[in-house]
N, C-alpha and C. Protein backbone atom coordinates (compact mmCIF):
# COMPACT_ATOMS: atom_id res chain seq x y z
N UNK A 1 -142.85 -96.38 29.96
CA UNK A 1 -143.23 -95.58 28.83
C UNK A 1 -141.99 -95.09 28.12
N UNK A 2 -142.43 -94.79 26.67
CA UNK A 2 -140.83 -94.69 26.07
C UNK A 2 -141.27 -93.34 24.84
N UNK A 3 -140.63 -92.57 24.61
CA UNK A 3 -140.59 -91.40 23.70
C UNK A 3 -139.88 -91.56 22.54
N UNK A 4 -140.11 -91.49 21.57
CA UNK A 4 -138.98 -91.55 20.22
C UNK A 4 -138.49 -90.20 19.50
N UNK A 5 -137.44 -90.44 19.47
CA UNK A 5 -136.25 -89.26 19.04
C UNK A 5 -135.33 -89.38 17.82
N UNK A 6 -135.56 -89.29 17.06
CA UNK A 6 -135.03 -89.11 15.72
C UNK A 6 -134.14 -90.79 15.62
N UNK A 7 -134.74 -91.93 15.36
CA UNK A 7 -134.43 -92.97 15.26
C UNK A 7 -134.20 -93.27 16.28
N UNK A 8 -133.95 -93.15 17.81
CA UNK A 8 -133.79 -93.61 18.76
C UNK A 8 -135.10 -93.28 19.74
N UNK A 9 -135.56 -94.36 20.75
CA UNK A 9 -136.18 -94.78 22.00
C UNK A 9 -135.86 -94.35 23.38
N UNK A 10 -135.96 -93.20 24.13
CA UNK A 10 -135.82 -92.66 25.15
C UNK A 10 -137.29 -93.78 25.77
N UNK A 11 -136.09 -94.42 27.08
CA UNK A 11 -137.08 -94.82 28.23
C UNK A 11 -137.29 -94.23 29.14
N UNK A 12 -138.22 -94.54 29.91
CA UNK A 12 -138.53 -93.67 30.87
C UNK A 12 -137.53 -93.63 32.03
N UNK A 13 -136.39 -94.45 32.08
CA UNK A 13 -135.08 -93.88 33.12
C UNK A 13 -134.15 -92.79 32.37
N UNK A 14 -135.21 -92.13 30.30
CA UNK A 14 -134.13 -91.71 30.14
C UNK A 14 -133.13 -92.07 28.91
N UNK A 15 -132.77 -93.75 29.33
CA UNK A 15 -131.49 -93.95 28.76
C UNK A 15 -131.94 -94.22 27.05
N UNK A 16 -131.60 -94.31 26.05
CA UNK A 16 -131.95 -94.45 24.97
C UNK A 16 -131.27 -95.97 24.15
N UNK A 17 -132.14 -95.95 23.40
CA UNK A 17 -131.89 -97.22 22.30
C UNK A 17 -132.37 -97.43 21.37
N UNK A 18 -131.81 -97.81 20.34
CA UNK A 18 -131.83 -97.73 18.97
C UNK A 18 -132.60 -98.53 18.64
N UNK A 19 -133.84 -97.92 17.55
CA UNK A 19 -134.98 -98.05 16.90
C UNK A 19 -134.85 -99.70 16.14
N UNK A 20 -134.84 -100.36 15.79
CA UNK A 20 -135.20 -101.28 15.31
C UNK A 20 -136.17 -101.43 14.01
N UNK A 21 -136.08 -101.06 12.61
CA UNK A 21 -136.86 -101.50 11.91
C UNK A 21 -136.86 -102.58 10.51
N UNK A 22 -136.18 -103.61 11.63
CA UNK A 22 -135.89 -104.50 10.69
C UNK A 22 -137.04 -105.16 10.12
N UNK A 23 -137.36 -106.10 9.01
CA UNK A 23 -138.33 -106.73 8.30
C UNK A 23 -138.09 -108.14 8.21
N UNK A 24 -138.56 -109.10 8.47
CA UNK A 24 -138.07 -110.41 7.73
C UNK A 24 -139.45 -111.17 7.59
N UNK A 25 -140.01 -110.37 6.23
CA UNK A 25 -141.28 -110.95 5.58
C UNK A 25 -140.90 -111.51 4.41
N UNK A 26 -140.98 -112.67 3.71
CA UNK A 26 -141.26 -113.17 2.58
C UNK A 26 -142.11 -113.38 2.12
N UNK A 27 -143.02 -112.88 0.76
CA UNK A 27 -143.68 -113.83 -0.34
C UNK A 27 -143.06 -114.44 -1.99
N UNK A 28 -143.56 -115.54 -1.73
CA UNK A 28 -142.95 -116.46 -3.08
C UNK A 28 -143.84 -117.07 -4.05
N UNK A 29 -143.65 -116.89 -5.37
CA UNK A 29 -144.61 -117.51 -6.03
C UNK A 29 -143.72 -118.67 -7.15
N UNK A 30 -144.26 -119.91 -6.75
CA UNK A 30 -142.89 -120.81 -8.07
C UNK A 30 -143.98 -121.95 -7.82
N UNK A 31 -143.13 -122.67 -8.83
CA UNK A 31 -143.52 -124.48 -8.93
C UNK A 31 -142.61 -125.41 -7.68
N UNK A 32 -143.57 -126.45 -7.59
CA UNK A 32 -142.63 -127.35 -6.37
C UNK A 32 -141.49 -127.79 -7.31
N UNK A 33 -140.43 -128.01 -7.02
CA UNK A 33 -139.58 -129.06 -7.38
C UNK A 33 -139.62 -130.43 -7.60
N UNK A 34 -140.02 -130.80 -5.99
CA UNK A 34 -140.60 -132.29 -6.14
C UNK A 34 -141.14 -132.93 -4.85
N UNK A 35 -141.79 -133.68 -4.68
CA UNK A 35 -142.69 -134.18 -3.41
C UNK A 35 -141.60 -133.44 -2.41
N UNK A 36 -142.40 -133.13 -1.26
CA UNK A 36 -142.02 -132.69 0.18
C UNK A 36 -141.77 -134.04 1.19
N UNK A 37 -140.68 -133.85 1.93
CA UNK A 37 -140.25 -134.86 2.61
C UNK A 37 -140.27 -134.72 3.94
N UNK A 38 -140.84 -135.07 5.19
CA UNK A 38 -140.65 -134.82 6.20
C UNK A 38 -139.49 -135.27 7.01
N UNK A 39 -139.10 -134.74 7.85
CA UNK A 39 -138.11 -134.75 8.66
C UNK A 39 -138.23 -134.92 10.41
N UNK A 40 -137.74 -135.75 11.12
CA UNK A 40 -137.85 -136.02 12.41
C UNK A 40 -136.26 -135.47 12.79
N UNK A 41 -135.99 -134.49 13.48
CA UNK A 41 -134.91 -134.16 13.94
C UNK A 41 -134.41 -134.81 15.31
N UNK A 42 -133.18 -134.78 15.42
CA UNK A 42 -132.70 -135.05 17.31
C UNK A 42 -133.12 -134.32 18.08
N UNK A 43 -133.53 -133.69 18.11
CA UNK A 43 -134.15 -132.80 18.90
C UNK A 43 -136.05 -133.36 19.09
N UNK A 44 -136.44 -134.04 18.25
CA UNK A 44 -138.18 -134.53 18.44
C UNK A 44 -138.76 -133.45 17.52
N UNK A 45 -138.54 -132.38 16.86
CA UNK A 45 -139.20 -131.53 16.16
C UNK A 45 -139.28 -132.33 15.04
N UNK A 46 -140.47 -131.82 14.26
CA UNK A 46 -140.65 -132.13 12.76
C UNK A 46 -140.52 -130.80 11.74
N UNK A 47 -139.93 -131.06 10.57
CA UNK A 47 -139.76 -130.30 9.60
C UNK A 47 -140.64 -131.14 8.41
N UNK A 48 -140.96 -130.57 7.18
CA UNK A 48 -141.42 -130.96 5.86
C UNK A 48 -140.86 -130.11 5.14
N UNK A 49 -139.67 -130.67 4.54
CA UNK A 49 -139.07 -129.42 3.34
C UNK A 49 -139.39 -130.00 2.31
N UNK A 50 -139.24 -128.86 1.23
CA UNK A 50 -139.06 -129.19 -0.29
C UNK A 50 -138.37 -127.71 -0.89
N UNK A 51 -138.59 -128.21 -2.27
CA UNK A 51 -137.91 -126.87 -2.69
C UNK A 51 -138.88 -126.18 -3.76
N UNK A 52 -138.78 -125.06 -3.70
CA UNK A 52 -139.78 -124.08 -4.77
C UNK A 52 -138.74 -123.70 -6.05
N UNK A 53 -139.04 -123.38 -7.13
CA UNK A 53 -138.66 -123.26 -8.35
C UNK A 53 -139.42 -121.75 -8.85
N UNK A 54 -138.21 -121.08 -8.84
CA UNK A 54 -138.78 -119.58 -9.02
C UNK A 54 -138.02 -118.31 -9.92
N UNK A 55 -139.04 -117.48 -11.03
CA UNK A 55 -138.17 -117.38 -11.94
C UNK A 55 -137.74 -116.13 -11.86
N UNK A 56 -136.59 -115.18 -11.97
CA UNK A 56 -135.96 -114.87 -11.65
C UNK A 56 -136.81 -113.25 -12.60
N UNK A 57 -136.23 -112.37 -12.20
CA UNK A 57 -136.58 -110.86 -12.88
C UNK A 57 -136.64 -110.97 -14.47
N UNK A 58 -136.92 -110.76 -15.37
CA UNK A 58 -137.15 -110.77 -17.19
C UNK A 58 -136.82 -111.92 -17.12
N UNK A 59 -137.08 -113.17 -16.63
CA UNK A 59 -136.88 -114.58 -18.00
C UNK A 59 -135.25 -114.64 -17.62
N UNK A 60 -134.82 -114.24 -16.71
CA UNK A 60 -133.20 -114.35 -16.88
C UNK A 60 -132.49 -115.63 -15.63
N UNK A 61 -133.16 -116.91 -16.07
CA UNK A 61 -132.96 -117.96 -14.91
C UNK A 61 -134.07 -118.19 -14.44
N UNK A 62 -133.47 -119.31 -13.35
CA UNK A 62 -134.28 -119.73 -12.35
C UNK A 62 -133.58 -119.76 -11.04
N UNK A 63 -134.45 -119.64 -9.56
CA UNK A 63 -133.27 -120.10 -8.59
C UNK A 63 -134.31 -120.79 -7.55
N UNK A 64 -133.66 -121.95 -7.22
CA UNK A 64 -134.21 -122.97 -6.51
C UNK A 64 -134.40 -122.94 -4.59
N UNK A 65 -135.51 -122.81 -4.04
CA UNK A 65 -135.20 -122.37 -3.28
C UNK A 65 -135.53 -123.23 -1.99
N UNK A 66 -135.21 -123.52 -0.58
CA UNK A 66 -135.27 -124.53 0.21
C UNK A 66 -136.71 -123.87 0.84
N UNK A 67 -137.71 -124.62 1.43
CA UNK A 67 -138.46 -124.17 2.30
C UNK A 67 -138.82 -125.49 3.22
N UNK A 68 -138.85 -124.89 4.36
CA UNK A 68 -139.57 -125.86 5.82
C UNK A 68 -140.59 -125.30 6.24
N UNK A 69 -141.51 -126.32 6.40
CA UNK A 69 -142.66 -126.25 7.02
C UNK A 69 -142.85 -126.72 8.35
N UNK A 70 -142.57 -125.63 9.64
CA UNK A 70 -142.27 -126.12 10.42
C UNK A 70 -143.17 -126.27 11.46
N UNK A 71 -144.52 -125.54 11.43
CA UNK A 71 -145.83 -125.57 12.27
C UNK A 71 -146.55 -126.91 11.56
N UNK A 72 -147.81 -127.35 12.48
CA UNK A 72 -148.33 -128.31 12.02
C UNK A 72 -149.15 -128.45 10.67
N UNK A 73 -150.27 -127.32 10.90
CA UNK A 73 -150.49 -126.31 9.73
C UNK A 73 -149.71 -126.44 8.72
N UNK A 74 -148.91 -125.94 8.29
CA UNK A 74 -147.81 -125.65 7.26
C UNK A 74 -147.80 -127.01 6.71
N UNK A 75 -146.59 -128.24 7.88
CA UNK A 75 -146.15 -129.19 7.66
C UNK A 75 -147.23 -130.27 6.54
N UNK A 76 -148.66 -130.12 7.48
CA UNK A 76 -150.20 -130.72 6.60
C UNK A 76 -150.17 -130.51 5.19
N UNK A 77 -150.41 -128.62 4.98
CA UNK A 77 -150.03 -128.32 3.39
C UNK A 77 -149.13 -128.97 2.81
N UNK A 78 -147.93 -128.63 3.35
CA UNK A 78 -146.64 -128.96 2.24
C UNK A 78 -146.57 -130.68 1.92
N UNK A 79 -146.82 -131.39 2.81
CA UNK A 79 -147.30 -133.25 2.32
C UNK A 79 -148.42 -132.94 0.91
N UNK A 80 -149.10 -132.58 0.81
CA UNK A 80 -150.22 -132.70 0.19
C UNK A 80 -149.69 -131.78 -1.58
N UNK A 81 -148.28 -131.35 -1.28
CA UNK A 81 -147.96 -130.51 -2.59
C UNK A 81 -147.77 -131.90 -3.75
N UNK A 82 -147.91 -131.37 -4.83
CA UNK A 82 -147.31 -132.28 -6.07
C UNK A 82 -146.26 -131.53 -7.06
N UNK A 83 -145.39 -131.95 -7.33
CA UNK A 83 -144.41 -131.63 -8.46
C UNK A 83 -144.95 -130.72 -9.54
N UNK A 84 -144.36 -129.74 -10.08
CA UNK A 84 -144.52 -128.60 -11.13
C UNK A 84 -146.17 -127.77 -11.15
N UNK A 85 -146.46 -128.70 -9.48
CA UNK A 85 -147.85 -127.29 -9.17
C UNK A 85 -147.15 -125.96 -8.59
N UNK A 86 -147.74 -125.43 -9.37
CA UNK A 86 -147.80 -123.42 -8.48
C UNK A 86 -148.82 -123.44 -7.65
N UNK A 87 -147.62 -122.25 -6.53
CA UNK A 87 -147.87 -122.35 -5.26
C UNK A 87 -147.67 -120.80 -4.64
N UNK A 88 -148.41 -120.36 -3.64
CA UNK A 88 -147.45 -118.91 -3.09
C UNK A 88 -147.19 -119.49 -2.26
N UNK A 89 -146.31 -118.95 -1.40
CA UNK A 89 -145.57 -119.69 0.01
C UNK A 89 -145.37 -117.89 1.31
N UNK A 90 -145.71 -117.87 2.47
CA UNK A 90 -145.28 -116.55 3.26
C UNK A 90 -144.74 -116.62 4.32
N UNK A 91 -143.49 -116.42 4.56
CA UNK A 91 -142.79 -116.74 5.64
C UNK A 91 -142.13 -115.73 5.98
N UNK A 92 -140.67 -116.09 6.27
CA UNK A 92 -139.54 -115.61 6.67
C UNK A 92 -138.17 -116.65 6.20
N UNK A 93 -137.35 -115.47 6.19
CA UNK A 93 -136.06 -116.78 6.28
C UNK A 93 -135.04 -116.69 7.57
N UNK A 94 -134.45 -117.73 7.52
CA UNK A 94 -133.95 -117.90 8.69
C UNK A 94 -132.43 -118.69 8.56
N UNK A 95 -132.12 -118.87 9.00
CA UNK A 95 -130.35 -119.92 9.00
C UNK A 95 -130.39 -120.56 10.17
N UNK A 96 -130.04 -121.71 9.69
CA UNK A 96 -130.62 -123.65 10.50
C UNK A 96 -129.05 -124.11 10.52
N UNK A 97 -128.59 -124.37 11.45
CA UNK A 97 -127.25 -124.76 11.79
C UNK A 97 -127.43 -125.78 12.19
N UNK A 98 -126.12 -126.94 12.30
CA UNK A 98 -126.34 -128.42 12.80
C UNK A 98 -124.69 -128.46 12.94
N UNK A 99 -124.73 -129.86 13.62
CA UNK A 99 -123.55 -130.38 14.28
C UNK A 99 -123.49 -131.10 12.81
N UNK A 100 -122.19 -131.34 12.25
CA UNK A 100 -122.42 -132.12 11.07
C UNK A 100 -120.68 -132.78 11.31
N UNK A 101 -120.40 -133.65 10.37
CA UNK A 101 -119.16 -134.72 10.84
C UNK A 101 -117.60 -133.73 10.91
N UNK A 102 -117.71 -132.83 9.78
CA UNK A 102 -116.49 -131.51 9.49
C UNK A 102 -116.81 -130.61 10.52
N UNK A 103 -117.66 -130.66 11.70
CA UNK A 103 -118.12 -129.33 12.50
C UNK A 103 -119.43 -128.53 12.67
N UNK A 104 -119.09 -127.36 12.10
CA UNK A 104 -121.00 -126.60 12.63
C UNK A 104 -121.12 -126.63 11.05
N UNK A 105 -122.12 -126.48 10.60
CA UNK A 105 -122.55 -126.40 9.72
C UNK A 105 -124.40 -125.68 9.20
N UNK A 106 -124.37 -124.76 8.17
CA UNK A 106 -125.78 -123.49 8.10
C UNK A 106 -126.12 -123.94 7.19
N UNK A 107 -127.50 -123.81 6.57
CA UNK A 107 -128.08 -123.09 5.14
C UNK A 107 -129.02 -122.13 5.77
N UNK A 108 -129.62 -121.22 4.81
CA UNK A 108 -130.72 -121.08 4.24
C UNK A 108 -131.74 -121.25 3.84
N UNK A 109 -133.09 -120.71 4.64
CA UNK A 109 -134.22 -121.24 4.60
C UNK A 109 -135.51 -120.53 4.86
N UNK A 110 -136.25 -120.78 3.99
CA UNK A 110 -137.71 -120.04 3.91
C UNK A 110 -138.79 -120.96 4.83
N UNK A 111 -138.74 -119.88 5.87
CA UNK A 111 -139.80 -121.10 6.79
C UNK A 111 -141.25 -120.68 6.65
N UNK A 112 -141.62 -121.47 5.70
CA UNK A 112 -143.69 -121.06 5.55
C UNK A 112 -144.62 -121.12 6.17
N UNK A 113 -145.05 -119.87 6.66
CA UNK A 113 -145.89 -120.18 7.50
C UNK A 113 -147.45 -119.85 6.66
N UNK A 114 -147.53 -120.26 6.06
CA UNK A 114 -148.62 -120.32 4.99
C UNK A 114 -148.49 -120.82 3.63
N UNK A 115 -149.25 -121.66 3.20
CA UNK A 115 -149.06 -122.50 1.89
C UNK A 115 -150.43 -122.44 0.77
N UNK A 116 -150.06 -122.01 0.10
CA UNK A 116 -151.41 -121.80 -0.53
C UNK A 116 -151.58 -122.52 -2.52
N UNK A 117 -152.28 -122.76 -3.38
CA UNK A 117 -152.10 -122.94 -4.24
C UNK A 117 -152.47 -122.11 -5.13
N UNK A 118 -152.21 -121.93 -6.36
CA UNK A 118 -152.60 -120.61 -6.61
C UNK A 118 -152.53 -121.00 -8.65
């Protein structure tokens, strides 16, 4: 059993630890970019990325954004998207690292766990 104390978690030996209220919810609303591509990794996992097209606060741009569909669910939706349809997308993001030929290598990524058309 644990007690809370002004941002911190007293356990029951006592010792305390810091509250945690981090968030990592996304919703997105844009056009596809362009057909979704699936992916077979070294590892045996499957991915289906594409990218969403989404417009930025007053009309000021656009910014293009990566998403994987990495449940089966998801992966089903995102095959079935078409080019310059609107879409919401609800995930999280996350950073995907790989062995690449220069070393380690990251991006950025919205992993959807819901695909919807809208």
């Amino acid at each position: 059993m644990s007690t809370k104390v002004a941002g911190k978690k007293k356990r029951a030996d006592h010792s305390e630890v810091e509250e945690d209220y981090s968030l990592n919810d996304v919703v997105l609303r844009g056009r596809v970019s362009k057909e979704a591509v699936e992916k077979e990794l070294p590892s045996g996992d499957k991915v289906v990325e594409f990218r969403l097209i989404v417009t930025r606060e007053k009309n000021l741009g656009v910014d293009t954004l990566d998403i994987g569909a990495w449940s089966s669910k998801a992966r089903r939706a995102a095959l079935t998207l078409k080019p310059e349809e609107w879409i919401e997308v609800s995930g999280s993001i996350h950073r995907r690292f790989w062995s690449a030929p220069t070393g380690l290598a990251s991006r950025w990524q919205v992993e959807a766990v819901e695909i919807s058309r809208i």
